[in-house]
Protein backbone atom coordinates (compact mmCIF):
# COMPACT_ATOMS: atom_id res chain seq x y z
CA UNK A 1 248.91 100.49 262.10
CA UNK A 2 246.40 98.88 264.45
CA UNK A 3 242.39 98.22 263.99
CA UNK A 4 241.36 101.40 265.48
CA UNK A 5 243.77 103.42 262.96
CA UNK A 6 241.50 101.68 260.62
CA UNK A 7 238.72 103.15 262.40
CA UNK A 8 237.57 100.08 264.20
CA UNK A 9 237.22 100.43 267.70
CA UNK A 10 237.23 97.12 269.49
CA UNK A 11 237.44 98.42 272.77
CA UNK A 12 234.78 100.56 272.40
CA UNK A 13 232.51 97.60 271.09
CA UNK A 14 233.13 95.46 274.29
CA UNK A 15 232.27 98.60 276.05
CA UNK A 16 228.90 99.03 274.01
CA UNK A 17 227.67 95.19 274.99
CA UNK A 18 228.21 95.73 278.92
CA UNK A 19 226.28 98.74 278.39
CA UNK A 20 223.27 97.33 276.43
CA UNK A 21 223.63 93.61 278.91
CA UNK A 22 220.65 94.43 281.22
CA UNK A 23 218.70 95.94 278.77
CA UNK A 24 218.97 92.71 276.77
CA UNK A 25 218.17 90.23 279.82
CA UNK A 26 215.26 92.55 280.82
CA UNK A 27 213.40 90.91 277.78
CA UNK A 28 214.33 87.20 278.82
CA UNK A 29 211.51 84.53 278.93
CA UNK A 30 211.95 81.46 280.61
CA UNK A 31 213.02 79.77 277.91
CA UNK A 32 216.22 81.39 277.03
CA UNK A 33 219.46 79.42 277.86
CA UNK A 34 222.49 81.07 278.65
CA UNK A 35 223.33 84.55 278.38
CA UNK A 36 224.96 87.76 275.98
CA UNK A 37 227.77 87.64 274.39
CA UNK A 38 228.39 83.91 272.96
CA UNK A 39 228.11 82.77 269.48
CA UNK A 40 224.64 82.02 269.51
CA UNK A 41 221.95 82.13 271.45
CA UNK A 42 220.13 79.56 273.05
CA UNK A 43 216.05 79.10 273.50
CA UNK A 44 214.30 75.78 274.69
CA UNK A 45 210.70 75.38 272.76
CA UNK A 46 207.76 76.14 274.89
CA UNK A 47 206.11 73.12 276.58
CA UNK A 48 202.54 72.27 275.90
CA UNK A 49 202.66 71.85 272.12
CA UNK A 50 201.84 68.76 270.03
CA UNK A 51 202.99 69.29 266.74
CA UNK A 52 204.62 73.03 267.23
CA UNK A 53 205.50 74.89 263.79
CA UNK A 54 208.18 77.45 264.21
CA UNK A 55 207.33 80.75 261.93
CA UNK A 56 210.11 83.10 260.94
CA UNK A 57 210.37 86.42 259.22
CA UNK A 58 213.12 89.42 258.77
CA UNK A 59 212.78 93.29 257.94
CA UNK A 60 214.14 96.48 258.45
CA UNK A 61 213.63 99.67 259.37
CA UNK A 62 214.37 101.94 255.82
CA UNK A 63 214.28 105.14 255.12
CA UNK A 64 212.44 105.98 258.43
CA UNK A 65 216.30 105.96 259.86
CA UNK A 66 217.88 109.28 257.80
CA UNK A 67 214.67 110.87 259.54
CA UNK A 68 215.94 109.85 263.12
CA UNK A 69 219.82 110.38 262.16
CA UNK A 70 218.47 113.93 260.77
CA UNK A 71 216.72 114.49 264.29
CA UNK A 72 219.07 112.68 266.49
CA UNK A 73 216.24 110.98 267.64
CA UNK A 74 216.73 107.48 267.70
CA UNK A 75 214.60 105.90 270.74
CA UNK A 76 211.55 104.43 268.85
CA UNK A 77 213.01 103.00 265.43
CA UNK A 78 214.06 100.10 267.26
CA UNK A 79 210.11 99.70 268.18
CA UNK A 80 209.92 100.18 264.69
CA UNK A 81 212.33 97.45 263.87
CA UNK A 82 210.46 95.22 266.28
CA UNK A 83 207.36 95.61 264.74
CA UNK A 84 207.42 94.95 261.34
CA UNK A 85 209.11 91.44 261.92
CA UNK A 86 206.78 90.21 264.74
CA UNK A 87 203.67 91.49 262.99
CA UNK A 88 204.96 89.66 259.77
CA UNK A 89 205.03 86.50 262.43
CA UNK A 90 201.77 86.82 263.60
CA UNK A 91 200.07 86.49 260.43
CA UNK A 92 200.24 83.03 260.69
CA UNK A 93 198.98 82.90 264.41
CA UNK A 94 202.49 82.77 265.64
CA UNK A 95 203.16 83.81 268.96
CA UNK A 96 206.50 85.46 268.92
CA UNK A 97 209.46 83.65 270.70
CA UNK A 98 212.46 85.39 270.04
CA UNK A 99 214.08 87.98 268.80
CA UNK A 100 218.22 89.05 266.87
CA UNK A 101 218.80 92.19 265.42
CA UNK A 102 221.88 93.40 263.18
CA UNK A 103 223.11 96.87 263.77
CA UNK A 104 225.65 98.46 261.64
CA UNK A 105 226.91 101.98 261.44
CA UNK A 106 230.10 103.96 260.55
CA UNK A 107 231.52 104.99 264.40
CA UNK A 108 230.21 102.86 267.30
CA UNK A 109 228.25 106.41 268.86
CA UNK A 110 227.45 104.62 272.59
CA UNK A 111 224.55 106.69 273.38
CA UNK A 112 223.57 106.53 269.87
CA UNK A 113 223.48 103.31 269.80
CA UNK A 114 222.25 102.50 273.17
CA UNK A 115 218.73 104.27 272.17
CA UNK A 116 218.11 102.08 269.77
CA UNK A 117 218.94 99.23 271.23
CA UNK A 118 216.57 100.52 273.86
CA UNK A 119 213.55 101.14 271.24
CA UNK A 120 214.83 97.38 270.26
CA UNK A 121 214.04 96.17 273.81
CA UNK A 122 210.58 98.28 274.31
CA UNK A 123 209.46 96.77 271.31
CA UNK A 124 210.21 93.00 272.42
CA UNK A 125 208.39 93.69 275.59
CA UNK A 126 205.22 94.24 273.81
CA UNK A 127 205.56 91.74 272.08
CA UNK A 128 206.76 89.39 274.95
CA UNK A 129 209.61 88.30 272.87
CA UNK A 130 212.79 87.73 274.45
CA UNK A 131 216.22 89.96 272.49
CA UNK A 132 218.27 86.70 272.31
CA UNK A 133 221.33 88.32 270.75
CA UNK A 134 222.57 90.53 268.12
CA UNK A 135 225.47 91.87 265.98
CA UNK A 136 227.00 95.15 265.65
CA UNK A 137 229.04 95.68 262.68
CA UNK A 138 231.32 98.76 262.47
CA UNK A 139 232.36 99.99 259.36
CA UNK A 140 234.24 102.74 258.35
CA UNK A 141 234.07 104.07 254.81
CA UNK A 142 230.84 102.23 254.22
CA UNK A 143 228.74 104.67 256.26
CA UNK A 144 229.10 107.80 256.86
CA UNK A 145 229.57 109.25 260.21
CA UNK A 146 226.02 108.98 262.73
CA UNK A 147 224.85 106.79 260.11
CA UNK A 148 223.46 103.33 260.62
CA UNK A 149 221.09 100.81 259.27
CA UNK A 150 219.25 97.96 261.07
CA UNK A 151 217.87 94.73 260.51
CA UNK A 152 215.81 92.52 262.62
CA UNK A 153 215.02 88.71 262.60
CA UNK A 154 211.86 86.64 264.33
CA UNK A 155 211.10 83.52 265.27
CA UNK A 156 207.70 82.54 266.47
CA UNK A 157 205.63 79.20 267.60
CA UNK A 158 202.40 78.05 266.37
CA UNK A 159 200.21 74.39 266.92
CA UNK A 160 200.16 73.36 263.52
CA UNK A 161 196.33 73.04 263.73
CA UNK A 162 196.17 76.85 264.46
CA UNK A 163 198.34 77.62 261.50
CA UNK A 164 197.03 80.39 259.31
CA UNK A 165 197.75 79.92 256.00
CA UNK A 166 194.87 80.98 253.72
CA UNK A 167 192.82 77.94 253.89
CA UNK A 168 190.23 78.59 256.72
CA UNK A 169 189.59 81.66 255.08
CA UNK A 170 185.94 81.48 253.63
CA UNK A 171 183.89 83.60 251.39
CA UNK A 172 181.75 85.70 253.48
CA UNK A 173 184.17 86.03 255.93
CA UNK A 174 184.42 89.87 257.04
CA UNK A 175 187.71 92.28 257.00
CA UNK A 176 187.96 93.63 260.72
CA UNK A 177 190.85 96.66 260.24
CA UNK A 178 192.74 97.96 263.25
CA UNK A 179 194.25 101.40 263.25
CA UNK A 180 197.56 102.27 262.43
CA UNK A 181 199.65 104.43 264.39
CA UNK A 182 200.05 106.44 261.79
CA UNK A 183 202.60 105.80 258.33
CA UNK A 184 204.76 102.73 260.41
CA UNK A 185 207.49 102.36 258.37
CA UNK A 186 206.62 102.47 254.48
CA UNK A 187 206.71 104.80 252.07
CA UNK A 188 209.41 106.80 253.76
CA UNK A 189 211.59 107.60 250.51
CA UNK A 190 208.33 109.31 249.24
CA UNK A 191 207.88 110.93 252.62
CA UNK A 192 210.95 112.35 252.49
CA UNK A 193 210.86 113.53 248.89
CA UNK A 194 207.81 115.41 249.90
CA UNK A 195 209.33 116.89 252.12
CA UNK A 196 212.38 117.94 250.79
CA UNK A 197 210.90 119.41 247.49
CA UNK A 198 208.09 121.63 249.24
CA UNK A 199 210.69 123.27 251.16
CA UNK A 200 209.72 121.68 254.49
CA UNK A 201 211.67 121.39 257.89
CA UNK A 202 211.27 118.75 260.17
CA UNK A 203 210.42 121.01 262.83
CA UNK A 204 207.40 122.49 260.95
CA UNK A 205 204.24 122.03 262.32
CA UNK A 206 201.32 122.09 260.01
CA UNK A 207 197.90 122.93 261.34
CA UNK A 208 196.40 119.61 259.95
CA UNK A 209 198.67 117.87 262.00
CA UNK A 210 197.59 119.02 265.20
CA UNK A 211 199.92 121.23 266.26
CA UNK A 212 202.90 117.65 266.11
CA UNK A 213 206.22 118.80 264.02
CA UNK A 214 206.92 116.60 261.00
CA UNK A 215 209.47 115.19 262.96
CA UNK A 216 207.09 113.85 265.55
CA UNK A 217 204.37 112.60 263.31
CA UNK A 218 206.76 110.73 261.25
CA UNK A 219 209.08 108.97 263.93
CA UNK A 220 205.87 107.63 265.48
CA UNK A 221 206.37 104.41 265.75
CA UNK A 222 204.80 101.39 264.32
CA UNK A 223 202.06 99.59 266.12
CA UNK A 224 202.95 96.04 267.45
CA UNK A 225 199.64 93.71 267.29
CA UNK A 226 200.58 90.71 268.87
CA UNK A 227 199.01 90.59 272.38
CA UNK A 228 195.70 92.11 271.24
CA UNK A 229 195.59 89.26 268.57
CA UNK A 230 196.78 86.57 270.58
CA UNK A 231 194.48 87.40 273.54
CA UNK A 232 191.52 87.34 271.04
CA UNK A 233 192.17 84.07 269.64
CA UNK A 234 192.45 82.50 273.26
CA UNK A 235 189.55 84.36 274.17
CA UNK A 236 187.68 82.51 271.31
CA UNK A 237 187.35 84.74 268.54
CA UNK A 238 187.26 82.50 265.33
CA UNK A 239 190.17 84.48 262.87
CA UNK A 240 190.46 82.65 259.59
CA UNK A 241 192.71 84.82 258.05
CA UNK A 242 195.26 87.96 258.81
CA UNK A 243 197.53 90.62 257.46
CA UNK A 244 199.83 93.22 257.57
CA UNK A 245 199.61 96.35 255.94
CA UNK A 246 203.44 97.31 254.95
CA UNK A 247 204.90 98.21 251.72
CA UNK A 248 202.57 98.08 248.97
CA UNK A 249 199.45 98.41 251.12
CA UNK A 250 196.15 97.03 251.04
CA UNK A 251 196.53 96.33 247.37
CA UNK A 252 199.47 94.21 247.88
CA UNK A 253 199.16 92.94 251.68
CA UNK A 254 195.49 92.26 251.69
CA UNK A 255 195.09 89.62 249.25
CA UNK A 256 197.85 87.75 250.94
CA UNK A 257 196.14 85.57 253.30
CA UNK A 258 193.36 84.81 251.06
CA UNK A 259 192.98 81.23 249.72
CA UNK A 260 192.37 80.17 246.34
CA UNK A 261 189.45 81.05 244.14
CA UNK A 262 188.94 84.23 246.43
CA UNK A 263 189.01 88.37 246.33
CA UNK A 264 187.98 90.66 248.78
CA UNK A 265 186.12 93.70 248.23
CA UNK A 266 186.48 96.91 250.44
CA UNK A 267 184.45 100.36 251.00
CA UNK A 268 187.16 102.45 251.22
CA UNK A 269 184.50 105.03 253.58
CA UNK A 270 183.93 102.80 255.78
CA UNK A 271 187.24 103.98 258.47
CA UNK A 272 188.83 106.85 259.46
CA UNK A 273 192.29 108.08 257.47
CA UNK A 274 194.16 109.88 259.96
CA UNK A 275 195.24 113.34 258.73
CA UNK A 276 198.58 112.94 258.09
CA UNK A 277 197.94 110.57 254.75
CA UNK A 278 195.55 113.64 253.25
CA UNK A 279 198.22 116.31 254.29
CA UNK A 280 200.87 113.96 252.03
CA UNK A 281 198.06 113.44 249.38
CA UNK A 282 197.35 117.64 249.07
CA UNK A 283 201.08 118.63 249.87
CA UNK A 284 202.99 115.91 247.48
CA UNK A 285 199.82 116.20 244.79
CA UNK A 286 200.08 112.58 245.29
CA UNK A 287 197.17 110.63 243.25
CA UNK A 288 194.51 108.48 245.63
CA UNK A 289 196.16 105.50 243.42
CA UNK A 290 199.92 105.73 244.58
CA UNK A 291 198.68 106.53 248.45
CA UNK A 292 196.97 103.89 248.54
CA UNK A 293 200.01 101.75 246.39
CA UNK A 294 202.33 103.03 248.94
CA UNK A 295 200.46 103.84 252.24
CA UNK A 296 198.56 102.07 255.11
CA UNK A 297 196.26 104.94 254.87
CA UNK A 298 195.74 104.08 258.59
CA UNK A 299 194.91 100.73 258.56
CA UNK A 300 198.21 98.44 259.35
CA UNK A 301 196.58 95.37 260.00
CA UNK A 302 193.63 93.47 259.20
CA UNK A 303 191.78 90.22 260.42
CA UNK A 304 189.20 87.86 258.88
CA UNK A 305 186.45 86.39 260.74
CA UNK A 306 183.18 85.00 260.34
CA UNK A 307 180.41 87.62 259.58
CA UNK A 308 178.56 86.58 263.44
CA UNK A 309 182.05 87.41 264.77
CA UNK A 310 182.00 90.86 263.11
CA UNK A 311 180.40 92.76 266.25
CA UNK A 312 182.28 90.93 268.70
CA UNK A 313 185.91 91.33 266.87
CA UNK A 314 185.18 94.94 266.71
CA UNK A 315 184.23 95.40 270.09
CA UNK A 316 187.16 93.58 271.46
CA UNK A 317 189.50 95.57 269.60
CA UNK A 318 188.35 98.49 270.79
CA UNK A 319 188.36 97.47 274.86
CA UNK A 320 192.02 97.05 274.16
CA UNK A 321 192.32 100.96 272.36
CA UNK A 322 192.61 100.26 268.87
CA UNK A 323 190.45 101.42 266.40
CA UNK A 324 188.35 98.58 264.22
CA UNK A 325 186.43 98.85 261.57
CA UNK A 326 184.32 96.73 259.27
CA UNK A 327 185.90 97.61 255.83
CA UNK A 328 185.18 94.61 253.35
CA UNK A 329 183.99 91.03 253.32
CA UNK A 330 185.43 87.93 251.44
CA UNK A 331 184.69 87.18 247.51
CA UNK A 332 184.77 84.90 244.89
CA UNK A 333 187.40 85.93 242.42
CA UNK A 334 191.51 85.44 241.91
CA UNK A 335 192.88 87.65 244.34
CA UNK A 336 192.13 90.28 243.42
CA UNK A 337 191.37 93.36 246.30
CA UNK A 338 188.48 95.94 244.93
CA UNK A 339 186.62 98.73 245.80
CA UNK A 340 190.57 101.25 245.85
CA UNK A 341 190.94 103.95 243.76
CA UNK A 342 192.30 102.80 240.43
């Protein structure tokens, strides 16, 4: 017996990396060192910093994938995958550097895999990130066949005098929201439950949806902040405070990058809830408590600036095509987020 009798295809691995090679050095920055297929990968810190911090954070994709495995669709969960590391980075006023992901599935499928790895790249453009390297893991028996999971890992730069970390944050200051892109990529096992048990097909297209299957609403993918944010903060606007709106929502995301001895209070009026949270809400009977436990509810992240700022953030936001709103303002309290349905 041999590896590939095993199910391993070696071959077919080497194959998959020549394939993906330009794709990868299409998101190179300067910086990078060397090229694909070494042990490691190699990035020289940006010049011009003083006392540079380097910011990391990891995620995955979740439950979002059996969607895109059901669909054969597999283009934008890399974006996906992208997103909710570099967002996670930019909290802290990181700018993103660089970029690994780890891939691993039952049968190396090239085109398959190629897709994502494409959605991968598309998503480290945005966020001018370079792909650095990666790891793809085959493994028979583990996962079934077209199966795979992904996760990604960030690293990002930051002058330790512009480091977010809850203490500029004052009371008073005002919550600026920008517009999701719809769910991102939380909540899926609940999405999926949905709908399974209402008899649902992934190719339905509900009237409240705007005429979009279920499919197509649900693999869009999740919005990558970083430029928009970045740009504002060289452009001058004064951000004490940001986050972003995964798992757990505003009750558990907001409160994050508050310091201590503060709440925040929101009017949950005060911005638009795309459609797709209220058809979940009617079609799941889902309670406004758990959608807004387990949603973004269309907001998937949020920044806090002075109240002067307020008009300016807002308008900024929406030059560059993303929806802000003025949803809350900075309290006295523990940490506590109020004004959601309890």
């Amino acid at each position: 017996m041999d590896y590939k009798d095993a199910g391993v295809d070696i071959e077919a691995g080497r194959e998959f990396v020549t394939r993906i090679r330009n794709l990868v050095h299409s998101t190179f920055r300067p910086e990078v060192l060397g090229g694909l297929g070494g042990f490691s990968g190699f990035f020289q810190l940006p010049t011009g910093y003083r006392e540079p911090v380097l910011v990391s954070g990891t995620d995955g994709v979740g439950t979002k994938l059996k969607i895109a495995q059901v669909l054969n669709r597999h283009e934008t969960v890399g974006i996906d995958l992208v997103a909710m590391c570099v967002n996670d980075v930019l909290t802290s006023g990181a700018e993103p550097l660089f970029f690994l992901d780890y891939l691993a599935t039952g049968k190396l499928e090239q085109q398959q895999l190629t897709a994502v790895v494409a959605g991968i790249v598309c998503g480290c453009k945005q966020a001018r990130c370079a792909l650095l390297g990666g790891e793809t893991a085959e493994m028979p028996g583990f996962y079934q066949a077209g199966e795979y999971d992904l996760a990604g890992f960030c690293v990002g730069i930051v002058e330790r005098s512009q480091l977010l970390d809850g203490s500029q944050v004052r009371v008073g200051d005002v919550a600026i929201a920008l517009a999701s892109t719809g769910v991102h990529s939380n909540g899926y096992s609940l999405v999926r439950k949905i709908i399974s048990e209402r008899g649902f097909s992934w190719n339905d297209s509900p009237e409240l949806l705007g005429g979009k299957t279920l499919g197509e609403t649900f693999l869009t993918p999740t919005r990558i902040y970083v430029q928009p944010i970045l740009a504002a903060r060289q452009a001058g606007l004064e951000i004490h405070g940001m986050a972003h709106i995964t798992g757990g929502g505003l009750p558990e995301n907001l409160p994050r990058c508050l310091g201590t001895g503060q709440a925040i209070k929101i009017n949950t009026g005060s911005w638009v809830i795309p459609p797709v949270f209220h058809w979940l809400a009617v079609e799941g009977a889902v309670s406004p408590q758990v959608m807004y436990n387990t949603f973004n509810m269309g907001i998937g992240f949020v920044v806090l600036v002075p109240p002067q700022q307020a008009q300016q953030a807002t308008s900024y936001f929406e030059s560059q095509n993303i929806a802000a709103y003025v949803i809350g303002e900075v309290i006295n309290g523990s940490g506590e987020l109020l004004g959601i349905p309890e």
